[in-house]
N, C-alpha and C. Protein backbone atom coordinates (compact mmCIF):
# COMPACT_ATOMS: atom_id res chain seq x y z
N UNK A 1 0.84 -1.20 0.00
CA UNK A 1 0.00 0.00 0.00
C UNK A 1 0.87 1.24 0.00
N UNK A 2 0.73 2.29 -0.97
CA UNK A 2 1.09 3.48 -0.54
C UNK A 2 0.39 4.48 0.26
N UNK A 3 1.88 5.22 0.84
CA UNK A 3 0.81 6.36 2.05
C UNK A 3 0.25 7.68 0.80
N UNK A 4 -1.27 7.54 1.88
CA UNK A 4 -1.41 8.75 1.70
C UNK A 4 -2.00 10.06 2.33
N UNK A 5 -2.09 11.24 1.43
CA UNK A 5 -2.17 12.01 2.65
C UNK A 5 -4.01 12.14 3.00
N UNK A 6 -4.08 13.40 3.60
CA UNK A 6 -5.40 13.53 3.45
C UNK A 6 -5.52 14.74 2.23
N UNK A 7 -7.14 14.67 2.07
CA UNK A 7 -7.87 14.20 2.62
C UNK A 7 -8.38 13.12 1.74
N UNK A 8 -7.42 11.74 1.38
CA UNK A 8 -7.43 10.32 0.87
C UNK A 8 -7.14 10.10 2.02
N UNK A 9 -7.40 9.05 2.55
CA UNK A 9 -7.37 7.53 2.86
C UNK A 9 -7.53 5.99 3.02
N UNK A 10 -7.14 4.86 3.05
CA UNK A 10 -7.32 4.12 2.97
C UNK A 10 -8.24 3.53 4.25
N UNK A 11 -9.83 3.15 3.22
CA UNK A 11 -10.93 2.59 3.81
C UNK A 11 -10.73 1.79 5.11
N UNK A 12 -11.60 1.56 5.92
CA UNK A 12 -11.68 0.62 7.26
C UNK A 12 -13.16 0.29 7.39
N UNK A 13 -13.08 -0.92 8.51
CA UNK A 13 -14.06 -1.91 8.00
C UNK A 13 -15.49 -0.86 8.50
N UNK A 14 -15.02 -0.21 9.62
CA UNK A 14 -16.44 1.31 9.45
C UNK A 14 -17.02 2.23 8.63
N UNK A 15 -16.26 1.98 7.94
CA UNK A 15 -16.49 2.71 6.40
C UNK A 15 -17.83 2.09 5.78
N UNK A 16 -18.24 0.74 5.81
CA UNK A 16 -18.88 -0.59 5.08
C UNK A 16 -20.29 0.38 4.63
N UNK A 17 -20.84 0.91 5.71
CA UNK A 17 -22.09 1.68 5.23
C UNK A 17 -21.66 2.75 4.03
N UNK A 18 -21.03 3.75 4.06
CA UNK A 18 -20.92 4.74 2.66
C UNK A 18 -20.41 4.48 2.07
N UNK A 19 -19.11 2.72 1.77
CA UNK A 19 -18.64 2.01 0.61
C UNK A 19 -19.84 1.52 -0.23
N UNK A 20 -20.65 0.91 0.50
CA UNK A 20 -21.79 -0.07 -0.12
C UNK A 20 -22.79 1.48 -0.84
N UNK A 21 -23.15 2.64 -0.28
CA UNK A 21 -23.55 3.51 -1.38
C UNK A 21 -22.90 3.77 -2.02
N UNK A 22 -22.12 4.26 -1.96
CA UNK A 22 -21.20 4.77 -3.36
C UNK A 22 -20.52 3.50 -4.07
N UNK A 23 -20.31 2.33 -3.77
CA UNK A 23 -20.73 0.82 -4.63
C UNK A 23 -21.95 0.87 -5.58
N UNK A 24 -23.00 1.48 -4.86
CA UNK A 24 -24.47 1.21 -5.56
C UNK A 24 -24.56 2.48 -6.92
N UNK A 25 -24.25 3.66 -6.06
CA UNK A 25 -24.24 5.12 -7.14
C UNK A 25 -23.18 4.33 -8.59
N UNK A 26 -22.02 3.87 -8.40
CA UNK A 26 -21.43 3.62 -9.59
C UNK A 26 -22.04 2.52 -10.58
N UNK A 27 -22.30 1.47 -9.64
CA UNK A 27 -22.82 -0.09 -10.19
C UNK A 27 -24.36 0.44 -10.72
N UNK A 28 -24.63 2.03 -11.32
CA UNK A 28 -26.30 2.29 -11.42
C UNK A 28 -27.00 1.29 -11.12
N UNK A 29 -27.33 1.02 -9.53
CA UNK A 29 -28.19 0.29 -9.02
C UNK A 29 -27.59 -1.29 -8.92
N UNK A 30 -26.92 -1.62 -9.81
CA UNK A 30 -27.04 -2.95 -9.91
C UNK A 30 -26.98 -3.56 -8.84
N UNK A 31 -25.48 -3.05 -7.89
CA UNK A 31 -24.81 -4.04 -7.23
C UNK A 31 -26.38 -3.85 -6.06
N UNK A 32 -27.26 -3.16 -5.66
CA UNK A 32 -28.33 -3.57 -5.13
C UNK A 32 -29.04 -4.88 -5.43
N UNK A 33 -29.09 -4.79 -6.65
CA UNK A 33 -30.10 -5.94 -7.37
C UNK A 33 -29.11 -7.11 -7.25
N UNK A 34 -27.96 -7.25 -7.46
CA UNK A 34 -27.11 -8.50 -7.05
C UNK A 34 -27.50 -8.97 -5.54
N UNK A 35 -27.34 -8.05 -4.65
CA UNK A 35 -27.18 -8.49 -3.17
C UNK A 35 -28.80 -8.64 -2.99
N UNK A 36 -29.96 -8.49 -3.35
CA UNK A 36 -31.15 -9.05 -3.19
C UNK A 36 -31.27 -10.27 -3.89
N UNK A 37 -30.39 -10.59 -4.33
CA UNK A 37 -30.61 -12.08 -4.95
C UNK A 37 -29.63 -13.15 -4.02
N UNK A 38 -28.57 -12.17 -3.19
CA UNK A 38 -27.87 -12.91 -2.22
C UNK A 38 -28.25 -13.00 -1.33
N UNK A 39 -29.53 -12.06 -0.92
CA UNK A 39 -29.83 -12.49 0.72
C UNK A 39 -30.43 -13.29 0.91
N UNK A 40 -30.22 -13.63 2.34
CA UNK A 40 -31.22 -15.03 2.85
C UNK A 40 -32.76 -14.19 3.06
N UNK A 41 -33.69 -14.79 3.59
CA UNK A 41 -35.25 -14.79 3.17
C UNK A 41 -34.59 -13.58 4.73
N UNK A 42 -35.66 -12.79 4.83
CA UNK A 42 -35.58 -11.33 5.41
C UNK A 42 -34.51 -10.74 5.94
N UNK A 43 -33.58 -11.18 5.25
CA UNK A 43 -31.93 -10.21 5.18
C UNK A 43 -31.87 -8.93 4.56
N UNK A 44 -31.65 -8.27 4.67
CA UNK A 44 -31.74 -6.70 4.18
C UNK A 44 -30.59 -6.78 2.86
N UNK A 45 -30.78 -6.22 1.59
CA UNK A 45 -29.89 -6.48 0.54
C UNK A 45 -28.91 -5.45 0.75
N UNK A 46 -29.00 -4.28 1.77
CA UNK A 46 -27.60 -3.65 1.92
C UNK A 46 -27.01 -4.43 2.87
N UNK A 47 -27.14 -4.56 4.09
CA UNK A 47 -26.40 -5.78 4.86
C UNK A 47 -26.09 -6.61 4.42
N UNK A 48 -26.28 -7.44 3.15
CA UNK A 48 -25.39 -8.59 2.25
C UNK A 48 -24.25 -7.37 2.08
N UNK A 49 -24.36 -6.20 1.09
CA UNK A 49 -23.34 -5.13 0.83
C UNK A 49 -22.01 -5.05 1.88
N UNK A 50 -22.58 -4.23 2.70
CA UNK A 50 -21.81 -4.23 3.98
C UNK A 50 -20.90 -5.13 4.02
N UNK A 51 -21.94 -6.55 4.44
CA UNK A 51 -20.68 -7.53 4.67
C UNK A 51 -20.01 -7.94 4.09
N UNK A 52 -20.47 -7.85 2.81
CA UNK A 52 -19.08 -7.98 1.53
C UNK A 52 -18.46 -7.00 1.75
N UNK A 53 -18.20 -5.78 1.66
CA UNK A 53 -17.62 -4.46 1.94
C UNK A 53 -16.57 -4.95 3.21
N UNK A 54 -17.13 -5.52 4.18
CA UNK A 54 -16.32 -5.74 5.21
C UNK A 54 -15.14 -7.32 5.45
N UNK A 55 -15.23 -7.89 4.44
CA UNK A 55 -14.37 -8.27 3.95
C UNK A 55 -12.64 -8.25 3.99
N UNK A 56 -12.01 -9.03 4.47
CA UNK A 56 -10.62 -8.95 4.55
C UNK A 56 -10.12 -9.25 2.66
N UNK A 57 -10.90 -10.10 1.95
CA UNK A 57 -10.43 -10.10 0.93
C UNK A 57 -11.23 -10.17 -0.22
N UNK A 58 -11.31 -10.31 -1.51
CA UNK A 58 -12.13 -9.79 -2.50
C UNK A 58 -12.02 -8.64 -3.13
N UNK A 59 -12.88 -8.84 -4.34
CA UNK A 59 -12.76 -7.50 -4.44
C UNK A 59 -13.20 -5.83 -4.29
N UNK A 60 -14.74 -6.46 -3.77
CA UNK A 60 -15.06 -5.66 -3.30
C UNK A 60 -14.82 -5.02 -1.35
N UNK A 61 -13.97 -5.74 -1.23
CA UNK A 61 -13.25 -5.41 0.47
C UNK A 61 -11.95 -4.13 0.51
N UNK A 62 -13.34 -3.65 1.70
CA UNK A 62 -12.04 -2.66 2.36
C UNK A 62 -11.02 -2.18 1.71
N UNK A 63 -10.45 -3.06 2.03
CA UNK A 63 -8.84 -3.36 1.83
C UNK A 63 -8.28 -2.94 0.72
N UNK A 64 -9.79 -2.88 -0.49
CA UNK A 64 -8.98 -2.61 -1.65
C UNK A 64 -9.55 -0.58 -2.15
N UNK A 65 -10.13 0.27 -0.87
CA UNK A 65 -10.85 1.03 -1.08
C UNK A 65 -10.01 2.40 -0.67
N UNK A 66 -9.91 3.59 -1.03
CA UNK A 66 -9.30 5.02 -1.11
C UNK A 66 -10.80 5.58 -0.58
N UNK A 67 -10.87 6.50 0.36
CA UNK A 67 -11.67 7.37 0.53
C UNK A 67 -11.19 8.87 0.55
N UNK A 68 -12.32 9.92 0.42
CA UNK A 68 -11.64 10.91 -0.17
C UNK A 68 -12.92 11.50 1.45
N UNK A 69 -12.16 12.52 2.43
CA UNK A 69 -13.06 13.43 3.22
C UNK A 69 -12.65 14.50 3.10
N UNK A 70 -14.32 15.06 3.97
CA UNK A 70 -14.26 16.46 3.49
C UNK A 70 -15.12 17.17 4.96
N UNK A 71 -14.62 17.60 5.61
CA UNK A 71 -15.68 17.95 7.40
C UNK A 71 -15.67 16.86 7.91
N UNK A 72 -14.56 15.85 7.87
CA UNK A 72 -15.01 14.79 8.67
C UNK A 72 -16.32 13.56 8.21
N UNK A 73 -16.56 13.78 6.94
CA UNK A 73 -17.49 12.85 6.31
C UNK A 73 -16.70 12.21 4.99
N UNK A 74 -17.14 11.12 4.41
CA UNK A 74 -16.63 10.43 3.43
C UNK A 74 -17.48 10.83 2.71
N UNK A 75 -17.07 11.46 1.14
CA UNK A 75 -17.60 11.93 0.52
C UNK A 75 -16.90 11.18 -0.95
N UNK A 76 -16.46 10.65 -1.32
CA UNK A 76 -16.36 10.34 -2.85
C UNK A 76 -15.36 8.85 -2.37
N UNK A 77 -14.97 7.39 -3.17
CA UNK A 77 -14.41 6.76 -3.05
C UNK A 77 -13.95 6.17 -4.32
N UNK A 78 -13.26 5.64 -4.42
CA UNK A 78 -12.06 4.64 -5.09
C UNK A 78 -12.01 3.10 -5.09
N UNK A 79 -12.40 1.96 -5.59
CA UNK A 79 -11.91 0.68 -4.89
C UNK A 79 -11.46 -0.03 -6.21
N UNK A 80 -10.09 0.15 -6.45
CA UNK A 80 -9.37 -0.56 -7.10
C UNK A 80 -8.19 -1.72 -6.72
N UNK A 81 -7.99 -2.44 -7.91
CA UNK A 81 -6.86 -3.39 -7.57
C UNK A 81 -6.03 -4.01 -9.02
N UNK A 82 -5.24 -4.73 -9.21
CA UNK A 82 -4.30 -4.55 -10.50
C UNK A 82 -5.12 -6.36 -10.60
N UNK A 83 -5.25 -6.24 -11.82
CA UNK A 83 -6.24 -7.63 -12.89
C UNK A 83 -4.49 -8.33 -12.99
N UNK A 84 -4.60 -9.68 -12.63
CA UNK A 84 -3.51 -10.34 -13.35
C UNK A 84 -3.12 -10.31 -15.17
N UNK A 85 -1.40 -10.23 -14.76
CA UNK A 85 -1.40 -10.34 -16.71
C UNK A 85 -2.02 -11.21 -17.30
N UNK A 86 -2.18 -12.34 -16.85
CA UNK A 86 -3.14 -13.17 -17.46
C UNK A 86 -4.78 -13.94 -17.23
N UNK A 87 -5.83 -13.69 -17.59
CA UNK A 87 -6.54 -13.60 -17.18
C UNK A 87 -7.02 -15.18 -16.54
N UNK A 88 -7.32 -15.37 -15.63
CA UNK A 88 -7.85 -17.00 -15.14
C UNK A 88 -9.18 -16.88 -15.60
N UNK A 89 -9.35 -18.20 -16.10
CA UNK A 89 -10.75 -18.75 -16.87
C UNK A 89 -12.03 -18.95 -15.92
N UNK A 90 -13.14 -18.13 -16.10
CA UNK A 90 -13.82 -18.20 -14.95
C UNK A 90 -15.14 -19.35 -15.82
N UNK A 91 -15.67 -19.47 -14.67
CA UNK A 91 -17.20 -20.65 -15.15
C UNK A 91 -18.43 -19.26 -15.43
N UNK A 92 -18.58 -18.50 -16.50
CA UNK A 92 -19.50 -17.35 -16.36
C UNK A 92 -21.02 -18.45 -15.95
N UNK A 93 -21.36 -20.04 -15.60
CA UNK A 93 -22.47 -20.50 -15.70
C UNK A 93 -22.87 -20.47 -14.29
N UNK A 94 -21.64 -20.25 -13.28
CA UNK A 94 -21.43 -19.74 -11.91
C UNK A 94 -21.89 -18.47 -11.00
N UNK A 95 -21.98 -18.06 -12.28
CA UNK A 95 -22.27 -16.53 -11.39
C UNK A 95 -23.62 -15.80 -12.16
N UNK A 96 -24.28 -14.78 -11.14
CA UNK A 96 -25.51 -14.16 -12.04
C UNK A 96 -25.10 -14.21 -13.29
N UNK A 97 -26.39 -13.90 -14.31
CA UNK A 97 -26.27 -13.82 -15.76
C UNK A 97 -26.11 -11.97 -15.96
N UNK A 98 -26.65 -11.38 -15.19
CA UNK A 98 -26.75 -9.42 -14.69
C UNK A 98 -24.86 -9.30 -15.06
N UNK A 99 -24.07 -10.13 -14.49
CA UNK A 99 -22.96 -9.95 -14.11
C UNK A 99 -21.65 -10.33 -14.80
N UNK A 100 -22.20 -10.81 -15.82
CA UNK A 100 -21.64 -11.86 -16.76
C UNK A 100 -20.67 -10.32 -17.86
N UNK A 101 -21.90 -9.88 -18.43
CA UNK A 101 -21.05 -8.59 -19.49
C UNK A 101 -19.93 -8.15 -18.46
N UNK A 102 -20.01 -7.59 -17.53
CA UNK A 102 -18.68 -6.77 -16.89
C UNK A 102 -17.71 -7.74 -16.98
N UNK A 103 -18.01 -9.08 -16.32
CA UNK A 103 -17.05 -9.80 -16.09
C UNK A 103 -16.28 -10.60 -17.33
N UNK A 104 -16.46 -10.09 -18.69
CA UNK A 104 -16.36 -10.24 -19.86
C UNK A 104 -15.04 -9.50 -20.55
N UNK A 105 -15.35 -7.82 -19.74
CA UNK A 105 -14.86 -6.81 -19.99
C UNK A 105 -13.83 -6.88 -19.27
N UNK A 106 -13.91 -7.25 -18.19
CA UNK A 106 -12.93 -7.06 -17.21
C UNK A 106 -12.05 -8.28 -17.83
N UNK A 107 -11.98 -9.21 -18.42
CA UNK A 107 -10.92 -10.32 -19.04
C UNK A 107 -10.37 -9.52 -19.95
N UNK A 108 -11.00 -8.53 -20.67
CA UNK A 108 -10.10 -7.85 -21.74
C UNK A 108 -9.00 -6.88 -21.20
N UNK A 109 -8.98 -6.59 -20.21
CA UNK A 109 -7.48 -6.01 -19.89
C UNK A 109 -6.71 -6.48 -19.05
N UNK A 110 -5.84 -7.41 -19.04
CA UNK A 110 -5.15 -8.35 -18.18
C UNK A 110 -4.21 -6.80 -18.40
N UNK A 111 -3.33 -7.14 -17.20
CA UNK A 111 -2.41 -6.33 -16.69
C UNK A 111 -2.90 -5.25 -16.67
N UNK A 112 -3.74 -4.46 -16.12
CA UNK A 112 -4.10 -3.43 -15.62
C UNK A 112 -4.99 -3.10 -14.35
N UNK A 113 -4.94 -1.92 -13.34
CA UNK A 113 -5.33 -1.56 -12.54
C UNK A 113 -6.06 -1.21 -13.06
N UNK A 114 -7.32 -1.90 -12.48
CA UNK A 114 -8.76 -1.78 -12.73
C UNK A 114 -9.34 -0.85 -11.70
N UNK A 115 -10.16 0.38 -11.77
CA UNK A 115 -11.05 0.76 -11.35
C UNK A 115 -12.13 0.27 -11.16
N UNK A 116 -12.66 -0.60 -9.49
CA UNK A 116 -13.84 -0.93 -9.92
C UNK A 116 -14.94 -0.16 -9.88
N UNK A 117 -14.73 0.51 -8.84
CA UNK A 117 -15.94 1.72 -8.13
C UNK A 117 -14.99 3.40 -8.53
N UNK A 118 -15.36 4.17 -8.90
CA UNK A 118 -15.43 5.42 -8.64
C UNK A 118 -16.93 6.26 -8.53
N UNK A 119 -16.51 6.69 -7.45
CA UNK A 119 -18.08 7.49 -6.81
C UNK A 119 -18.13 8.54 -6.02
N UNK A 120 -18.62 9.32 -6.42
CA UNK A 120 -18.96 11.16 -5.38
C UNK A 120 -20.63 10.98 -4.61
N UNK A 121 -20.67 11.63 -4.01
CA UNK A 121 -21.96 11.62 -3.37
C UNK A 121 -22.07 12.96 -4.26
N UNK A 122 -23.60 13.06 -4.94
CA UNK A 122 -24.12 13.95 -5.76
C UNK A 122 -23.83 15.77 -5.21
N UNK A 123 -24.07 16.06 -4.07
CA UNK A 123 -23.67 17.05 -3.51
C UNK A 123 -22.36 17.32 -3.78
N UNK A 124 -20.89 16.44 -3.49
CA UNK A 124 -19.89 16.69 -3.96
C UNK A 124 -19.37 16.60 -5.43
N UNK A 125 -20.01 16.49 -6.82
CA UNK A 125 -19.77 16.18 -8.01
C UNK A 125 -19.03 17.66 -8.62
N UNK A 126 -18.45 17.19 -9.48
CA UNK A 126 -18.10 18.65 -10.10
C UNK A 126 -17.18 18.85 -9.78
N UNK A 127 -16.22 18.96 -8.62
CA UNK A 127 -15.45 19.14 -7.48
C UNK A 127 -14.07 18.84 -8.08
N UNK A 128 -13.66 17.63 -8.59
CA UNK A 128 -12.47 17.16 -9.24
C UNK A 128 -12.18 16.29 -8.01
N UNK A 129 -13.01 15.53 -7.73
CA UNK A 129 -12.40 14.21 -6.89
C UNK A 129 -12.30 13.22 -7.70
N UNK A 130 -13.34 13.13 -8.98
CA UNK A 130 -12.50 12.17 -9.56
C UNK A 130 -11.65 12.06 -10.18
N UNK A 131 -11.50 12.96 -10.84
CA UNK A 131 -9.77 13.29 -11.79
C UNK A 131 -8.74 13.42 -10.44
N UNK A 132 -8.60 13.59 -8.96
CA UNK A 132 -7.75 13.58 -8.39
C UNK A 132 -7.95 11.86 -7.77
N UNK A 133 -8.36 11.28 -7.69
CA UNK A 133 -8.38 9.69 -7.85
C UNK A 133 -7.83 8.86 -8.80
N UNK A 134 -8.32 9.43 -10.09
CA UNK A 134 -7.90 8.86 -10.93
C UNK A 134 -6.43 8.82 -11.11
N UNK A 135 -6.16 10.25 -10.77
CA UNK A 135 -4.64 10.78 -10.49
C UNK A 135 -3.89 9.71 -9.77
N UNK A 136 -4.51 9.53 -9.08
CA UNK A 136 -4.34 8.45 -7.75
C UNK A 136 -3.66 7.00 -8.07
N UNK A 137 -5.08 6.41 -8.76
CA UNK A 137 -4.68 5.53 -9.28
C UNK A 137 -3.99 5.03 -10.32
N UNK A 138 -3.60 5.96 -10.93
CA UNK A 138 -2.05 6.37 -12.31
C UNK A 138 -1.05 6.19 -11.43
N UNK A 139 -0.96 6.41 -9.94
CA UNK A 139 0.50 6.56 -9.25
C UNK A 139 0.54 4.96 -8.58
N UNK A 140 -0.88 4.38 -8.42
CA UNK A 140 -0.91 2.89 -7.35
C UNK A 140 -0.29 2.30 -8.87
N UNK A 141 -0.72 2.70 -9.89
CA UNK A 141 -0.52 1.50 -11.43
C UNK A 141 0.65 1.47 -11.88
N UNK A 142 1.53 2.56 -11.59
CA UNK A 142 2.87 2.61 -11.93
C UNK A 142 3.47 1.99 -11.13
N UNK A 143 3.58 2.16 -9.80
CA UNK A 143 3.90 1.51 -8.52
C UNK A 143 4.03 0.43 -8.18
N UNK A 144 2.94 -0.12 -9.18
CA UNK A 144 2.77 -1.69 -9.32
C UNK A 144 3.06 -2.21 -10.45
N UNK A 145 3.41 -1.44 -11.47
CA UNK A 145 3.97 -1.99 -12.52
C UNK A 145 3.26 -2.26 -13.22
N UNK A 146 1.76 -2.16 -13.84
CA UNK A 146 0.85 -2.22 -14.60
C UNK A 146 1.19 -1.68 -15.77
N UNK A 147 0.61 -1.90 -16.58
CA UNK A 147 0.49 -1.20 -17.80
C UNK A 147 -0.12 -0.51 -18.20
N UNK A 148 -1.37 -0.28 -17.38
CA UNK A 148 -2.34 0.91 -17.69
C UNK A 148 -3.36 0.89 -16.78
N UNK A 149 -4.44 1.74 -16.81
CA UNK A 149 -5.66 1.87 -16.14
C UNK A 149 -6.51 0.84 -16.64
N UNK A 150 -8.00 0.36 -15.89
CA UNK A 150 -8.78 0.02 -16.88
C UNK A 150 -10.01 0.54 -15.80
N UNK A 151 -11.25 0.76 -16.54
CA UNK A 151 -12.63 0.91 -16.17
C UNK A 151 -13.97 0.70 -16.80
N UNK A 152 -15.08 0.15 -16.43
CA UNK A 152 -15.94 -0.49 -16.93
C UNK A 152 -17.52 0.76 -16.52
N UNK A 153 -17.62 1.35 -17.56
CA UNK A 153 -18.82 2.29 -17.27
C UNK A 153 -20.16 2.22 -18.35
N UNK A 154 -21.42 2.72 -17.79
CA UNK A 154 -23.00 2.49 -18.56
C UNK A 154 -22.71 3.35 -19.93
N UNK A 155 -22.88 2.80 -20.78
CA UNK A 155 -23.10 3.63 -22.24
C UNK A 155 -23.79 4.86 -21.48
N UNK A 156 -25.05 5.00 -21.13
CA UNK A 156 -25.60 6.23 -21.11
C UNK A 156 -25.21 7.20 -19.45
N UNK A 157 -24.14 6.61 -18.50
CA UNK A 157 -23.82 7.70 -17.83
C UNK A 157 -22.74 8.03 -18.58
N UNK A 158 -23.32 9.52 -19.19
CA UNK A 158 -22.55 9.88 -20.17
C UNK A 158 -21.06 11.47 -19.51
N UNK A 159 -21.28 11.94 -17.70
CA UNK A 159 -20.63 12.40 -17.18
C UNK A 159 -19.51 11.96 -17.01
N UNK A 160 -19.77 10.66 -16.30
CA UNK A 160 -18.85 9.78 -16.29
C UNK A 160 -18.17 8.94 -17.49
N UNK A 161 -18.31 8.75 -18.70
CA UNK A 161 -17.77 8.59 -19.08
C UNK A 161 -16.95 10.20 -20.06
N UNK A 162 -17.09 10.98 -19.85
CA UNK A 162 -16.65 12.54 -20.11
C UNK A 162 -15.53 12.67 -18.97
N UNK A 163 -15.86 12.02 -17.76
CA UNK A 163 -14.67 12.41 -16.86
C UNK A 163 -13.36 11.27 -17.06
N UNK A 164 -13.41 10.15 -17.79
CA UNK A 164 -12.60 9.16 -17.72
C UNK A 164 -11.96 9.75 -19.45
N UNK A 165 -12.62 10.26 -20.23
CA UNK A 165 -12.11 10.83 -21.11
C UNK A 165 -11.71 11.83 -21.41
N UNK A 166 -11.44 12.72 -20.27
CA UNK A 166 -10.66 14.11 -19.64
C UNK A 166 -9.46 13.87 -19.20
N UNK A 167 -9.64 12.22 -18.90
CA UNK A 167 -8.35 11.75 -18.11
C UNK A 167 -7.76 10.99 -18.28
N UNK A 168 -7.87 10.71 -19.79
CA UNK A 168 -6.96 10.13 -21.06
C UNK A 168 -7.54 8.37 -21.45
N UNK A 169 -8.90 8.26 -20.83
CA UNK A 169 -9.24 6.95 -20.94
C UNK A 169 -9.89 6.96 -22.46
N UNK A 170 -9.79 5.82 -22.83
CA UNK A 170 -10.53 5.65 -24.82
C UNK A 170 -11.14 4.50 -24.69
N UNK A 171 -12.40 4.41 -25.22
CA UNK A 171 -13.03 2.90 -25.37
C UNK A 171 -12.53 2.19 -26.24
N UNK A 172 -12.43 0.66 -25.70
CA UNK A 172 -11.99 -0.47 -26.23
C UNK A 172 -12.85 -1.48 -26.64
N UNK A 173 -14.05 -1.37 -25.75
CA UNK A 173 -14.98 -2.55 -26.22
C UNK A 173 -15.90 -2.70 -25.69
N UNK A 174 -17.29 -3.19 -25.65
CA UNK A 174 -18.23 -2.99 -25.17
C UNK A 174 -19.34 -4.72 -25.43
N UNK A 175 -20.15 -4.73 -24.20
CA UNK A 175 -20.99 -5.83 -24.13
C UNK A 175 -22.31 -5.39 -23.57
N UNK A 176 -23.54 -6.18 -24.47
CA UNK A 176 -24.50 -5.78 -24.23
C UNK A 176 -24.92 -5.77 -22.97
N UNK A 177 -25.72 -5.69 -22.13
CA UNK A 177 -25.77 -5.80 -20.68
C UNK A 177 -26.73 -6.72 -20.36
N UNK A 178 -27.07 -7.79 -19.83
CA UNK A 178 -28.59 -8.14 -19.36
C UNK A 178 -29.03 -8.29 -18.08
N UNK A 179 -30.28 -8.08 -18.02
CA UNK A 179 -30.84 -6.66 -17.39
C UNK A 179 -31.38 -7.50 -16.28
N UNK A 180 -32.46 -8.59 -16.75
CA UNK A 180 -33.60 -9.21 -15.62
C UNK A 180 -34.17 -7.81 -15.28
N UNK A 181 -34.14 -8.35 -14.02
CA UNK A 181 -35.12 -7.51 -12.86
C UNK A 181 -34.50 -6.02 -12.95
N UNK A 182 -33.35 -5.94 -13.21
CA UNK A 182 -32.65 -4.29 -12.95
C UNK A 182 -33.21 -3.53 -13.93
N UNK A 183 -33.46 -2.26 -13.35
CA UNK A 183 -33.89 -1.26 -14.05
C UNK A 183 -32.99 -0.38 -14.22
N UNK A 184 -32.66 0.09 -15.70
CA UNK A 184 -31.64 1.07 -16.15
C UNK A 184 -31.91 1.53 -17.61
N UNK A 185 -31.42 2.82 -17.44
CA UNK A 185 -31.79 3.31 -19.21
C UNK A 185 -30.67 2.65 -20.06
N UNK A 186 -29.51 2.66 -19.46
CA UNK A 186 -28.84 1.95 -20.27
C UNK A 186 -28.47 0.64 -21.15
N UNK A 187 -27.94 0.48 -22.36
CA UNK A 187 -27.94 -0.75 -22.91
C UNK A 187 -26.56 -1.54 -22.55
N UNK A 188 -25.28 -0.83 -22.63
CA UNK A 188 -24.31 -1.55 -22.64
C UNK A 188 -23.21 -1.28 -21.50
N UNK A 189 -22.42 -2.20 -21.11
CA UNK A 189 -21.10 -1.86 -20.74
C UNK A 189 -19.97 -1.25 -21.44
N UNK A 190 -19.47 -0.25 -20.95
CA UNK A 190 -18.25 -0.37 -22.17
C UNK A 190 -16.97 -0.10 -21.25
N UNK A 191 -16.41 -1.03 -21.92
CA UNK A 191 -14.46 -0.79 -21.19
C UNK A 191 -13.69 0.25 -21.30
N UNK A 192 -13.07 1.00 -20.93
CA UNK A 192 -12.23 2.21 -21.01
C UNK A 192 -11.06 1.98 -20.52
N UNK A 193 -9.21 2.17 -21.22
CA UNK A 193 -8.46 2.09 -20.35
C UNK A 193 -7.63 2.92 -20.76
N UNK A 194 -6.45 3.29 -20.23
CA UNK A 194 -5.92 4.79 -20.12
C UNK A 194 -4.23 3.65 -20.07
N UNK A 195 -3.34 3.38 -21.13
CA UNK A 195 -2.09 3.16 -21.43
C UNK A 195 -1.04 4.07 -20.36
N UNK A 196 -0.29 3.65 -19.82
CA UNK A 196 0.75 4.44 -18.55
C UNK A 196 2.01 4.43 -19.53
């Protein structure tokens, strides 16, 4: 891990409640609709969140999360980690079918620090927390010897993909999305990665 200063730091397992929103703000809804298909019969589908969030390992844990404050509140986050150079063969017949396109995308950039989550709480947008994250994670990718960035964003959040292309990211490829139960205007995933 590198140090850093404020107002970044590296997530803790108290964090789990405003990781799992700003998990949900990026994943447009999804990662909600995943964890209601993980809970047990009257389990709350953010408390599945959480406890994935709270996690010693994975990828959605802690461990792998940058928070950005501002008054003493967590206001925008980060949860990245570097994709092996080579990608391991997963069973896509294993996992939701919702989940399958990302995890498609995400095989197309072996050796790169993947962005999985970037997220502002709407009040803080505009601000340049994510271009100073992103910043961020250009310095964890070098550090680690990657070869580049990578990130997986909705065809139609079209801010976000304006802010990853301010910050030298270009689309590479894209998969249709399927949907089930989730509700979204959008049709596709598309990959974005930024060469170091």
């Amino acid at each position: 891990m590198i140090d850093l200063d404020r107002p970044y730091r590296w997530a803790q397992p108290d964090d789990a409640f405003l990781l799992t929103e700003l998990i949900n703000y990026a994943g447009e809804g999804m990662p909600v609709h995943l964890w209601e298909g993980m809970a047990e019969p009257g389990e709350n589908p953010w408390d599945v969140g959480q406890s994935r969030t709270r996690r010693e390992e994975g990828s959605f844990s802690y461990r792998n999360a940058i928070v950005v404050e501002f008054g003493g509140d967590v206001i925008s986050s980060m949860i990245g980690y570097p994709l092996a150079d080579e990608p391991e063969p997963l069973d896509y017949d294993d996992m939701p079918a919702v989940a399958v396109p990302r995890q498609e995308l995400e095989a197309m950039a072996p050796g790169t620090w993947y962005v999985n989550v970037l997220a502002t709480y709407p009040e803080h947008r505009s601000k340049g927390h994510g271009s100073a994250l992103l910043a961020l994670a250009e310095k964890i990718a070098a550090k680690e010897g990657k070869k580049g960035l990578s990130i997986i964003v909705a065809d139609a959040n079209r801010d976000a993909r304006r802010l990853y292309e301010a910050n030298g990211f270009a689309e590479v490829a894209r998969r249709r999305m399927v949907k089930g139960e989730w509700k979204t205007d959008a049709d596709n995933w598309v990959l974005m990665t930024k060469p170091l």
